[in-house]
C-alpha atoms as a PDB file:
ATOM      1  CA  UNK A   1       0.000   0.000   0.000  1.00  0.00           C
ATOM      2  CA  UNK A   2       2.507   2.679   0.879  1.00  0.00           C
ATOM      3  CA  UNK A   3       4.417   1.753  -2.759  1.00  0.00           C
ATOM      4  CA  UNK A   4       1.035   2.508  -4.060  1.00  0.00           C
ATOM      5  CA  UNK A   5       0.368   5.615  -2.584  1.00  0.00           C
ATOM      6  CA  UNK A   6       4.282   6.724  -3.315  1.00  0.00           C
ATOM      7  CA  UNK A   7       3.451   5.697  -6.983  1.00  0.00           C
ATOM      8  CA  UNK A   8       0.722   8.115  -7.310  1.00  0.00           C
ATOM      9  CA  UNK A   9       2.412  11.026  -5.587  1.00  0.00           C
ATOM     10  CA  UNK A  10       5.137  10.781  -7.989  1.00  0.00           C
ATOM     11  CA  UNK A  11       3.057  10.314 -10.945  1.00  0.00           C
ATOM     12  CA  UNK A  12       1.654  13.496  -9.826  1.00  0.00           C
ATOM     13  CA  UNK A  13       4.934  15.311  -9.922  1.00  0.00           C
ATOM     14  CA  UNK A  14       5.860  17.295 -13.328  1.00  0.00           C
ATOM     15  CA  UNK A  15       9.137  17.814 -13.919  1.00  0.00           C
ATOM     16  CA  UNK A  16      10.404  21.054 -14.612  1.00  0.00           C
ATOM     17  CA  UNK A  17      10.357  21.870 -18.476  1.00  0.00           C
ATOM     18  CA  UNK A  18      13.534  22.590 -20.086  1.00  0.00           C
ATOM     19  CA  UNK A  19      12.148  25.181 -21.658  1.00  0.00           C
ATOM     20  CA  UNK A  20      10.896  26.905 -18.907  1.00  0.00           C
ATOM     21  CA  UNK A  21      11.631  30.003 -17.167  1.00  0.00           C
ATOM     22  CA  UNK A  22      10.760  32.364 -13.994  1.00  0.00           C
ATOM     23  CA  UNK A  23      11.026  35.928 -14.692  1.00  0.00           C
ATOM     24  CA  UNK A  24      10.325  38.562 -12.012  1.00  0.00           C
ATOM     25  CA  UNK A  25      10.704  42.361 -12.254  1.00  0.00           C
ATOM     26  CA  UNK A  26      11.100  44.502  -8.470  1.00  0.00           C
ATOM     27  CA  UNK A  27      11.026  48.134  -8.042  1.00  0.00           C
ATOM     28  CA  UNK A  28      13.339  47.361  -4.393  1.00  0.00           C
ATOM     29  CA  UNK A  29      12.999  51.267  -3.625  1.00  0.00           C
ATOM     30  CA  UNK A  30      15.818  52.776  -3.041  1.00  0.00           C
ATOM     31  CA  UNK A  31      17.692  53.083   0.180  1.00  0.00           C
ATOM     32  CA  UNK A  32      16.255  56.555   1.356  1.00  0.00           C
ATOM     33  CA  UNK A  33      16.684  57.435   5.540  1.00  0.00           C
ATOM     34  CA  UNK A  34      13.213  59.396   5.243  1.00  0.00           C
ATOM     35  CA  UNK A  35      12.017  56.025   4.852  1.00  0.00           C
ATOM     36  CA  UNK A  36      12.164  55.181   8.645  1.00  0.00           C
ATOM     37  CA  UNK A  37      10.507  52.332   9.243  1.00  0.00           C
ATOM     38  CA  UNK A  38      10.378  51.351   6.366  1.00  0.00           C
ATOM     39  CA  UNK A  39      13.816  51.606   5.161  1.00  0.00           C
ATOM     40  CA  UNK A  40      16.505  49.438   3.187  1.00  0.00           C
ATOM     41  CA  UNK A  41      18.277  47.807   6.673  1.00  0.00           C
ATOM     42  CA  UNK A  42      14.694  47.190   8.098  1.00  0.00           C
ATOM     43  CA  UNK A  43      13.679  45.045   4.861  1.00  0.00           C
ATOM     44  CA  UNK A  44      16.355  43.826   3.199  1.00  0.00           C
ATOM     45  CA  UNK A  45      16.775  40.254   4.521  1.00  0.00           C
ATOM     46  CA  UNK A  46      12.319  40.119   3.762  1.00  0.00           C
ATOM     47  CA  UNK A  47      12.983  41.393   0.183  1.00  0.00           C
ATOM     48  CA  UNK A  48      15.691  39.073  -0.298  1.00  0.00           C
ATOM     49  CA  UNK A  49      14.838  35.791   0.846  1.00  0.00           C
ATOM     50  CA  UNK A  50      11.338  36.292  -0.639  1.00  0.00           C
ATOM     51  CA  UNK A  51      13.786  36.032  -4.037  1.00  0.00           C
ATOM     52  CA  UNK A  52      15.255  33.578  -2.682  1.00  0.00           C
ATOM     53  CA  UNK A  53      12.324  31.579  -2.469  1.00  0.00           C
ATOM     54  CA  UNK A  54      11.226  32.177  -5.531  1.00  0.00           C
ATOM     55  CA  UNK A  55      14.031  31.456  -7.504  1.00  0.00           C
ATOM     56  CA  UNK A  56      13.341  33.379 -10.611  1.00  0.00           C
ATOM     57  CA  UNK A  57      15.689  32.731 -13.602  1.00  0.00           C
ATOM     58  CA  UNK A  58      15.894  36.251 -14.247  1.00  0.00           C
ATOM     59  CA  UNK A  59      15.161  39.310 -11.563  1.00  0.00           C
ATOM     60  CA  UNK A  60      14.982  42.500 -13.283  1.00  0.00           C
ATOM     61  CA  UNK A  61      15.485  45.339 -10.594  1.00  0.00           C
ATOM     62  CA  UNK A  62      14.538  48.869 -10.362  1.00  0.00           C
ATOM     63  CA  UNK A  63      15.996  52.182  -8.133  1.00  0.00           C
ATOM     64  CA  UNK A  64      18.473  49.749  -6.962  1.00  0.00           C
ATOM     65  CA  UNK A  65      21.614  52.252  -5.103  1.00  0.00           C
ATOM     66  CA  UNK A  66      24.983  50.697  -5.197  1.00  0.00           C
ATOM     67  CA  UNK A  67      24.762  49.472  -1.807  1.00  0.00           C
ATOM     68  CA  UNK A  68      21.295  47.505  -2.552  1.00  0.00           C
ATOM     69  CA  UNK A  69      22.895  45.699  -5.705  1.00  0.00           C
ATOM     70  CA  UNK A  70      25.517  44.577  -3.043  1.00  0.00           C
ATOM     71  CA  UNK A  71      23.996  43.478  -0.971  1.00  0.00           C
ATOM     72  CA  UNK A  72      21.347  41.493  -3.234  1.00  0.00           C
ATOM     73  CA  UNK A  73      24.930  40.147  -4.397  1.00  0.00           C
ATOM     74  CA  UNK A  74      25.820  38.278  -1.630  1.00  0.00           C
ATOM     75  CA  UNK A  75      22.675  36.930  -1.111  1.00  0.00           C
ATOM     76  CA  UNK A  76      21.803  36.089  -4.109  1.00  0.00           C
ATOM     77  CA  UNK A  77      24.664  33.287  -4.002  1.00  0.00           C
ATOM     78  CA  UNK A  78      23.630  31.360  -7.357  1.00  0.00           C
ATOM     79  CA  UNK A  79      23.075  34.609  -9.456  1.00  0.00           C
ATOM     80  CA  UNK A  80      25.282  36.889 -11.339  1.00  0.00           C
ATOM     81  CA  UNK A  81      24.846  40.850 -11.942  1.00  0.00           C
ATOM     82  CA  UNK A  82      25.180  43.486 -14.335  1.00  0.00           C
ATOM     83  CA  UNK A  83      23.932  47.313 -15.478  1.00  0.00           C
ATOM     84  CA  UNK A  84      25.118  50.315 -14.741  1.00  0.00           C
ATOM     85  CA  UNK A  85      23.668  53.159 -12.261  1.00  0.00           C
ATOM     86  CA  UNK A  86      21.879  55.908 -14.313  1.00  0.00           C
ATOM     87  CA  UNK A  87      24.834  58.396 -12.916  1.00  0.00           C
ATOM     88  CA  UNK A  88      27.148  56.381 -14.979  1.00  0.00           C
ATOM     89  CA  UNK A  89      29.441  53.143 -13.832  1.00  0.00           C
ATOM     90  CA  UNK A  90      27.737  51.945 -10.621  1.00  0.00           C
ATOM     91  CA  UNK A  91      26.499  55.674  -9.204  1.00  0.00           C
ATOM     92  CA  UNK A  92      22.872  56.094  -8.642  1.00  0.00           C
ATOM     93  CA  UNK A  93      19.858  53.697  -9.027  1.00  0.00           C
ATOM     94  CA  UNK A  94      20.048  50.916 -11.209  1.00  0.00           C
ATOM     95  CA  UNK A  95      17.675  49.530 -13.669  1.00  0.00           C
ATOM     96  CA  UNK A  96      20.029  45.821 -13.614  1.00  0.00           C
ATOM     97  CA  UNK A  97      19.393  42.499 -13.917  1.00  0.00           C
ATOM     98  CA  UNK A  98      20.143  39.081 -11.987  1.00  0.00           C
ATOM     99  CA  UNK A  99      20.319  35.499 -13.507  1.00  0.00           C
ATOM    100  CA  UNK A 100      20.431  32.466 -12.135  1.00  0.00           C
ATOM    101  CA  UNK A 101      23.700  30.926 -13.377  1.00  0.00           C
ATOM    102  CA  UNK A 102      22.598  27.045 -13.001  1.00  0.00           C
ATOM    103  CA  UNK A 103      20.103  27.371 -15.631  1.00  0.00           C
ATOM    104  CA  UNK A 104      21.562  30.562 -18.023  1.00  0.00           C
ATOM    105  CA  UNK A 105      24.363  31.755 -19.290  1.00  0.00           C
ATOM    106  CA  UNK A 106      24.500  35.427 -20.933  1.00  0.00           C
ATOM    107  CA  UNK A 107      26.060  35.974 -24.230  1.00  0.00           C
ATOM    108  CA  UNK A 108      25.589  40.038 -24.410  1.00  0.00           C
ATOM    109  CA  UNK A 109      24.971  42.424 -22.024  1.00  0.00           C
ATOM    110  CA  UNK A 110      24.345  46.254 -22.253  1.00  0.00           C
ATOM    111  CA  UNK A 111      22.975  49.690 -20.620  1.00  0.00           C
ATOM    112  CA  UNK A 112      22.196  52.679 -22.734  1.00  0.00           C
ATOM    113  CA  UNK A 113      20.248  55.825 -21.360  1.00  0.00           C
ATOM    114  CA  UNK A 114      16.585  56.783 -22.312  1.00  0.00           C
ATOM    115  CA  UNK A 115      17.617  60.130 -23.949  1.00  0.00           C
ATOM    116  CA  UNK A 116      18.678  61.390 -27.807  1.00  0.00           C
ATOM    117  CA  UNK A 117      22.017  60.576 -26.445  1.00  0.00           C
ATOM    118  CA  UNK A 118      21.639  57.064 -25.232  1.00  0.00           C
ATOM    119  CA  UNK A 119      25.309  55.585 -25.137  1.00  0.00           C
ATOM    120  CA  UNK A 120      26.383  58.629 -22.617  1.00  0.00           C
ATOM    121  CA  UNK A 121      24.985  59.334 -18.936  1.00  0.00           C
ATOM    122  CA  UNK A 122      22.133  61.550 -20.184  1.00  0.00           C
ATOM    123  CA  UNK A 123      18.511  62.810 -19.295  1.00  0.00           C
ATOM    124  CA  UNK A 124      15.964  62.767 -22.104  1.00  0.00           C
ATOM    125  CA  UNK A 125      13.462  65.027 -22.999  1.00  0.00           C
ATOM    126  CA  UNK A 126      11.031  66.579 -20.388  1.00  0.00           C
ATOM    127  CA  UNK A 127      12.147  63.800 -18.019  1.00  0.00           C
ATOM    128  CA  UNK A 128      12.953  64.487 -14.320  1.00  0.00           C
ATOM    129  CA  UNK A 129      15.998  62.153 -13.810  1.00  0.00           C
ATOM    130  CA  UNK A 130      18.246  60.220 -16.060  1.00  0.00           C
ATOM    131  CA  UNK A 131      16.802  56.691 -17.128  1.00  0.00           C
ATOM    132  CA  UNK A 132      18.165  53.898 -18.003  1.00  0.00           C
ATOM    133  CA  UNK A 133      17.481  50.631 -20.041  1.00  0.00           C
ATOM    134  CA  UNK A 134      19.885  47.412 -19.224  1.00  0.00           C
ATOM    135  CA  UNK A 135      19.461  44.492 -21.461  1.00  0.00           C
ATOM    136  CA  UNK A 136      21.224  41.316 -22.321  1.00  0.00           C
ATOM    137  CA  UNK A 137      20.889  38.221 -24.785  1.00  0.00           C
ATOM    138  CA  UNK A 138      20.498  35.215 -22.404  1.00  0.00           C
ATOM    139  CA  UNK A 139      21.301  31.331 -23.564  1.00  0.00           C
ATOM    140  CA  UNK A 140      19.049  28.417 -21.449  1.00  0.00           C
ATOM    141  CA  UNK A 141      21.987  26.303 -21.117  1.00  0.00           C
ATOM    142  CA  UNK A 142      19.438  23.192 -21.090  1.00  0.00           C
ATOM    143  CA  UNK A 143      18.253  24.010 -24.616  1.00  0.00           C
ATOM    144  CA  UNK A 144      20.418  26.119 -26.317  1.00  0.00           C
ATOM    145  CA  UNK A 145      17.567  28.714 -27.012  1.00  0.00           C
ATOM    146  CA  UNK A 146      18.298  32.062 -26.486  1.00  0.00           C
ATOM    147  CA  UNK A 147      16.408  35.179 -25.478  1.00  0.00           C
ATOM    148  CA  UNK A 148      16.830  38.508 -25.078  1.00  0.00           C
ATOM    149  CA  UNK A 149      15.452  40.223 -21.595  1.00  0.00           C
ATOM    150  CA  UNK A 150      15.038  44.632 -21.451  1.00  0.00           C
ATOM    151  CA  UNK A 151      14.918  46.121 -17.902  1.00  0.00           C
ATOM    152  CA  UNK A 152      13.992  49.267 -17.811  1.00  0.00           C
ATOM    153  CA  UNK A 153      12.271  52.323 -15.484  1.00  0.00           C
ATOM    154  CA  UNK A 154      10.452  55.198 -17.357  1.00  0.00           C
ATOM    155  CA  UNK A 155      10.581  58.780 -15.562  1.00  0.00           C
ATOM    156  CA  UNK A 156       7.913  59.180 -13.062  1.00  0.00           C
ATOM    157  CA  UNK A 157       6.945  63.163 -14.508  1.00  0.00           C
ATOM    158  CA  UNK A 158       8.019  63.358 -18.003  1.00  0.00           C
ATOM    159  CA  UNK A 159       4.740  62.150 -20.518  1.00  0.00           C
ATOM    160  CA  UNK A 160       7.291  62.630 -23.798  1.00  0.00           C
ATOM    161  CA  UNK A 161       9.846  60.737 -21.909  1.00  0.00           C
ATOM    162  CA  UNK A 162       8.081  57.758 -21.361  1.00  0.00           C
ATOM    163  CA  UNK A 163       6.789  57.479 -25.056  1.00  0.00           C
ATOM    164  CA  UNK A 164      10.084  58.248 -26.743  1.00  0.00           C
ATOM    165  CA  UNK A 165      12.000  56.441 -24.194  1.00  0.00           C
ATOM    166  CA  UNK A 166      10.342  52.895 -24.594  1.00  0.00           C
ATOM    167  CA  UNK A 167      10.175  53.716 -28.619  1.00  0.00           C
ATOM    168  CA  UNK A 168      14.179  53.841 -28.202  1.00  0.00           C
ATOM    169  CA  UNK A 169      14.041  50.492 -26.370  1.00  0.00           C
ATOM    170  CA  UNK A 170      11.460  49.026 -29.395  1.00  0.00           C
ATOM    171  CA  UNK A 171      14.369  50.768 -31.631  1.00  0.00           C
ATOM    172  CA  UNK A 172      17.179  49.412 -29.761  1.00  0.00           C
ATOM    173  CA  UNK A 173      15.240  45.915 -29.596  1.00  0.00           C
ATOM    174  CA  UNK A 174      14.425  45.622 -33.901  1.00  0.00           C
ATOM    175  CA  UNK A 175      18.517  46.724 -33.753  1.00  0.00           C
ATOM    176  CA  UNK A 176      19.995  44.481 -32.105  1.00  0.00           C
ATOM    177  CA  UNK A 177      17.308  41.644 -32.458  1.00  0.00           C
ATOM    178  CA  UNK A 178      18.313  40.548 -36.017  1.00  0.00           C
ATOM    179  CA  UNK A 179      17.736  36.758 -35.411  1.00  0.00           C
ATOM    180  CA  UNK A 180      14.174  37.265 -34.306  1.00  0.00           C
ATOM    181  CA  UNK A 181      14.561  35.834 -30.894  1.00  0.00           C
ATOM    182  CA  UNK A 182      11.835  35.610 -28.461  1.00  0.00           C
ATOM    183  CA  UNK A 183      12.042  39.107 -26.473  1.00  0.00           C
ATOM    184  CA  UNK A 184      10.656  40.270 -22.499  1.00  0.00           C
ATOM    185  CA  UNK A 185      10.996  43.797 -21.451  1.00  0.00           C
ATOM    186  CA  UNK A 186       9.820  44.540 -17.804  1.00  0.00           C
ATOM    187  CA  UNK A 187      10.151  46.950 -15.383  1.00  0.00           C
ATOM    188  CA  UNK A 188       8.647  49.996 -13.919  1.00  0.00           C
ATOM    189  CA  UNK A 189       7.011  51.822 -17.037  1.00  0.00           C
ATOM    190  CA  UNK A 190       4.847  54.331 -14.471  1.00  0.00           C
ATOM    191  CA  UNK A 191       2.941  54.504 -16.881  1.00  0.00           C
ATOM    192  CA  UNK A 192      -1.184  52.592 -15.923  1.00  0.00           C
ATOM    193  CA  UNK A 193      -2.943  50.372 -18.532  1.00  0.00           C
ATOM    194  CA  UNK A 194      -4.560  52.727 -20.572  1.00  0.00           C
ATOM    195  CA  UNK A 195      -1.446  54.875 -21.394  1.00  0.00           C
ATOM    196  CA  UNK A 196       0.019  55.389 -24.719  1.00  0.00           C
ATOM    197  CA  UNK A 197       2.893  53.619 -23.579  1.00  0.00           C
ATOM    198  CA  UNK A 198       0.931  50.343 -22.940  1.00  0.00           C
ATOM    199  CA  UNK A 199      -1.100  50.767 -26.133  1.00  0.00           C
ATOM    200  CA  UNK A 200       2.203  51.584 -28.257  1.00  0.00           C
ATOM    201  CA  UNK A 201       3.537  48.085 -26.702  1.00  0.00           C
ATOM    202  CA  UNK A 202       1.043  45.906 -27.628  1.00  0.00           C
ATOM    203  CA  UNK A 203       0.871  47.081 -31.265  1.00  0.00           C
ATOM    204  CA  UNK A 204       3.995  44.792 -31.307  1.00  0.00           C
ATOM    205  CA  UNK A 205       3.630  42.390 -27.718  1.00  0.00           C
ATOM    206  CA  UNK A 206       1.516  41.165 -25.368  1.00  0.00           C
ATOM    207  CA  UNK A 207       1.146  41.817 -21.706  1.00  0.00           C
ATOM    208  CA  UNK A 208       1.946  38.784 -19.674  1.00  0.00           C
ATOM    209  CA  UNK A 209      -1.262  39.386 -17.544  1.00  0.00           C
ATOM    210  CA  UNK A 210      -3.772  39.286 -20.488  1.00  0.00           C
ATOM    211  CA  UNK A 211      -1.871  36.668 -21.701  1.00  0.00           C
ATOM    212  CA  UNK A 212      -1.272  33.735 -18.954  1.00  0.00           C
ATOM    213  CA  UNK A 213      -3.331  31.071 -18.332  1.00  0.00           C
ATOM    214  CA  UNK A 214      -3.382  31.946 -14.437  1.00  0.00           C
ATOM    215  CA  UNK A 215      -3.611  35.198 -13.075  1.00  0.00           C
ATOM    216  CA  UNK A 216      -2.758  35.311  -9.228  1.00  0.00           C
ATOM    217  CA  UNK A 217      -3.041  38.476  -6.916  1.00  0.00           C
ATOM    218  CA  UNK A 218      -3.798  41.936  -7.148  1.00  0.00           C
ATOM    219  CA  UNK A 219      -4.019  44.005 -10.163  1.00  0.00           C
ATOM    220  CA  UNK A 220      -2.127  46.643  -8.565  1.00  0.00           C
ATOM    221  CA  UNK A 221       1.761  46.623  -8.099  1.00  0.00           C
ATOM    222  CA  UNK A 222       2.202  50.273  -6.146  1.00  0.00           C
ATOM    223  CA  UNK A 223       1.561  50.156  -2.540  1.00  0.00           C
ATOM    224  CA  UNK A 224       3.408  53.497  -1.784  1.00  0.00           C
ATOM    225  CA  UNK A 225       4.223  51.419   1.683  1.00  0.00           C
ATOM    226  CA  UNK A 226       0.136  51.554   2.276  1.00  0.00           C
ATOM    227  CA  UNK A 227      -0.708  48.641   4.012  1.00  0.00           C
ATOM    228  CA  UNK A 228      -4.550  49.842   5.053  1.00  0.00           C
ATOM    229  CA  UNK A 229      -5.117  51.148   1.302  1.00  0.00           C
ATOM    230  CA  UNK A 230      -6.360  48.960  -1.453  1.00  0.00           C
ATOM    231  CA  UNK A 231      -3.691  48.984  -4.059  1.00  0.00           C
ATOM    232  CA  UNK A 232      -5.032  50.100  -7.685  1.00  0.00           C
ATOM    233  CA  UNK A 233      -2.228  51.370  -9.501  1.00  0.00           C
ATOM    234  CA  UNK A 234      -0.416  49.243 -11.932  1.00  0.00           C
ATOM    235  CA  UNK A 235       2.771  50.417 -13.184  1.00  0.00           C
ATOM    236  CA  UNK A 236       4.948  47.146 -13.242  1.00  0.00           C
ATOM    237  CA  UNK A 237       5.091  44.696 -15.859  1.00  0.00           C
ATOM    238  CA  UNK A 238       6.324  41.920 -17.914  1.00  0.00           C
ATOM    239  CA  UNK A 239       5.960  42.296 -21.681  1.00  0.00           C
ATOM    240  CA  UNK A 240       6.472  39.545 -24.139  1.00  0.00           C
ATOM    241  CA  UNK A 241       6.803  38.623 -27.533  1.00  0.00           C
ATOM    242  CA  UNK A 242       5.866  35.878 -29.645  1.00  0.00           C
ATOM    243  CA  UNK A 243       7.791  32.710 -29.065  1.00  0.00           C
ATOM    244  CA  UNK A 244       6.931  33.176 -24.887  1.00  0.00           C
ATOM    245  CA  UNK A 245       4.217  31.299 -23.769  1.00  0.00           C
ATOM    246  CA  UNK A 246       2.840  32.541 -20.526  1.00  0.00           C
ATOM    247  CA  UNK A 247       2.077  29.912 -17.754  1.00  0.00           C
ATOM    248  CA  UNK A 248       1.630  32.123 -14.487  1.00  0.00           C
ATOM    249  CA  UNK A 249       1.667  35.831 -13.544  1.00  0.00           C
ATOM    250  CA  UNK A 250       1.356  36.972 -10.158  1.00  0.00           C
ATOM    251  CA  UNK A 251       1.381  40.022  -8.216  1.00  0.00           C
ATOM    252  CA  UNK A 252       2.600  39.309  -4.602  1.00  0.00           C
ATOM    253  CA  UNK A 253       1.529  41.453  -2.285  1.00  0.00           C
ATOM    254  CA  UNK A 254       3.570  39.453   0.557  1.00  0.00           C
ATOM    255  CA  UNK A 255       4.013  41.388   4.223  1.00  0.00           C
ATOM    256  CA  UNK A 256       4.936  40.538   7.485  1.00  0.00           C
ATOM    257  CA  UNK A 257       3.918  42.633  10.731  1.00  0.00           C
ATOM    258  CA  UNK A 258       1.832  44.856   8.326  1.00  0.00           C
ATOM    259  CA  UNK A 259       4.904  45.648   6.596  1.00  0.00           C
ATOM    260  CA  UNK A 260       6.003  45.140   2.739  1.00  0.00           C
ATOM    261  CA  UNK A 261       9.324  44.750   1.556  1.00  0.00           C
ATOM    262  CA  UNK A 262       8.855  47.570  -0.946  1.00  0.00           C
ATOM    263  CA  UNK A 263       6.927  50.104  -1.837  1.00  0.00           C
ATOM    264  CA  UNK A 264       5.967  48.230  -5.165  1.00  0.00           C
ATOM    265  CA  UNK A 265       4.834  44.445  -5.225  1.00  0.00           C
ATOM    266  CA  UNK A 266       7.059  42.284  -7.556  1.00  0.00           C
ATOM    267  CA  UNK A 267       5.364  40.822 -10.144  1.00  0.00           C
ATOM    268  CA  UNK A 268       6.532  37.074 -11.195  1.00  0.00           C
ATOM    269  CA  UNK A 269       6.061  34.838 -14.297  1.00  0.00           C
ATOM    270  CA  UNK A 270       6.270  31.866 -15.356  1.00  0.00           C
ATOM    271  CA  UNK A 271       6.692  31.445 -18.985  1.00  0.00           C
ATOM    272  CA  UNK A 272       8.085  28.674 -22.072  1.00  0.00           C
ATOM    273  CA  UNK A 273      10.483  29.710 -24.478  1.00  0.00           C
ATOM    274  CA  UNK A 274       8.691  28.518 -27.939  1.00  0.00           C
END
């Protein structure tokens, strides 16, 4: 009997795809002391291990300072890094990614700024603060497929720097993208649904919430550090191409104490590379 009943649980079991991949995108705010409560040293090891647990293939970060990338670094002991901070090198908030080096390998990497000068530290058009867009070409060392990932975060104030700067990134993507591999850009957009951002996106991709075959949490992904307010704005997400079918999306709203880890929710996919 207990064979039998070990039998079933294991015929219940589904391996892992090859061909399968965990992509999450986090806005970690940055380490600010006005934050008080709710700043960097009082959520770090909570933001961190809830990566941890997730394992996601690929973590696209936003408003990461030097000091955050660090230490996401040496938690984050399976995972390589790279980006650059919008002040240039490693100064100021980062729009980087992580990778989980067990299951990719990256063959190019890259981080150009949202402006009409995008391969020097720059600010573009009406925007408030430089912006920056790191992406990289990334090999599933399984398969042998490859796939390119874009993490960027559009300005906060400036409505002409949020169109032009993800119509650089579609520019930079159709550029670079000459083998028609499957493509994800994610990130903080702060930009809602109806925006002409969005709409300008899915002219040419798909939003990974429309598009997954289970939809899991909130619709919102800015809590502001809110926990008593419903959260309605969504500004986060995970766009894909063709070639990426979407599994799962989530929005986790995780907390402990009454506390989130950031002031954004992560959102988390799980997709197959086609």
């Amino acid at each position: 009997m207990p064979e039998l009943v070990f039998e079933r649980m294991q015929n219940r079991i589904q391996k892992k795809p090859e061909n399968e991949l965990k992509v999450m995108t986090y806005n970690v705010r940055l380490d600010i002391a006005s934050d008080e409560e709710n700043a960097w040293p009082n959520r770090k090891d909570f933001l961190t291990s809830q990566v941890l647990f997730l394992e996601p293939d690929i973590l696209g970060v936003q408003e990461a300072k030097p000091n955050q990338v660090e230490d996401l670094k040496a938690s984050l002991k399976n995972y390589k890094f790279f980006g650059k901070g919008r002040d240039g090198g490693q100064k100021g908030e980062h729009a980087g990614i992580y990778f989980n080096t067990k299951n990719l390998s990256v063959e190019q990497e890259h981080t150009f700024w949202l402006s009409e000068t995008p391969e020097v530290v720059s600010k573009g058009w009406d925007a408030a603060y430089p912006r920056v867009c790191t992406y990289g070409l990334f090999t599933l060392k399984q398969t042998k497929q490859k796939i390119w990932v874009f993490n960027t975060h559009l300005d906060h104030i400036g409505k002409v720097a949020q169109k032009d700067g993800m119509l650089l990134i579609l520019d930079k993507i159709k550029a670079v993208n000459t083998t028609n591999y499957p493509v994800i850009i994610m990130g903080d957009f702060n930009v809602e649904p109806d925006s002409e951002v969005i709409k300008i996106l899915k002219t040419q991709l798909s939003d990974s919430r429309e598009k997954a075959e289970v939809v899991f949490g909130p619709e919102g992904t800015f809590n502001a550090f809110k926990y008593d307010e419903p959260v309605t704005r969504r500004i986060d997400y995970i766009i894909v191409s063709n070639g990426i079918k979407v599994e799962k999306y989530a929005t986790l709203s995780s907390s402990i104490d009454l506390r989130f880890p950031s002031d954004h929710f992560p959102v988390f996919v799980t997709v197959i590379v086609e």
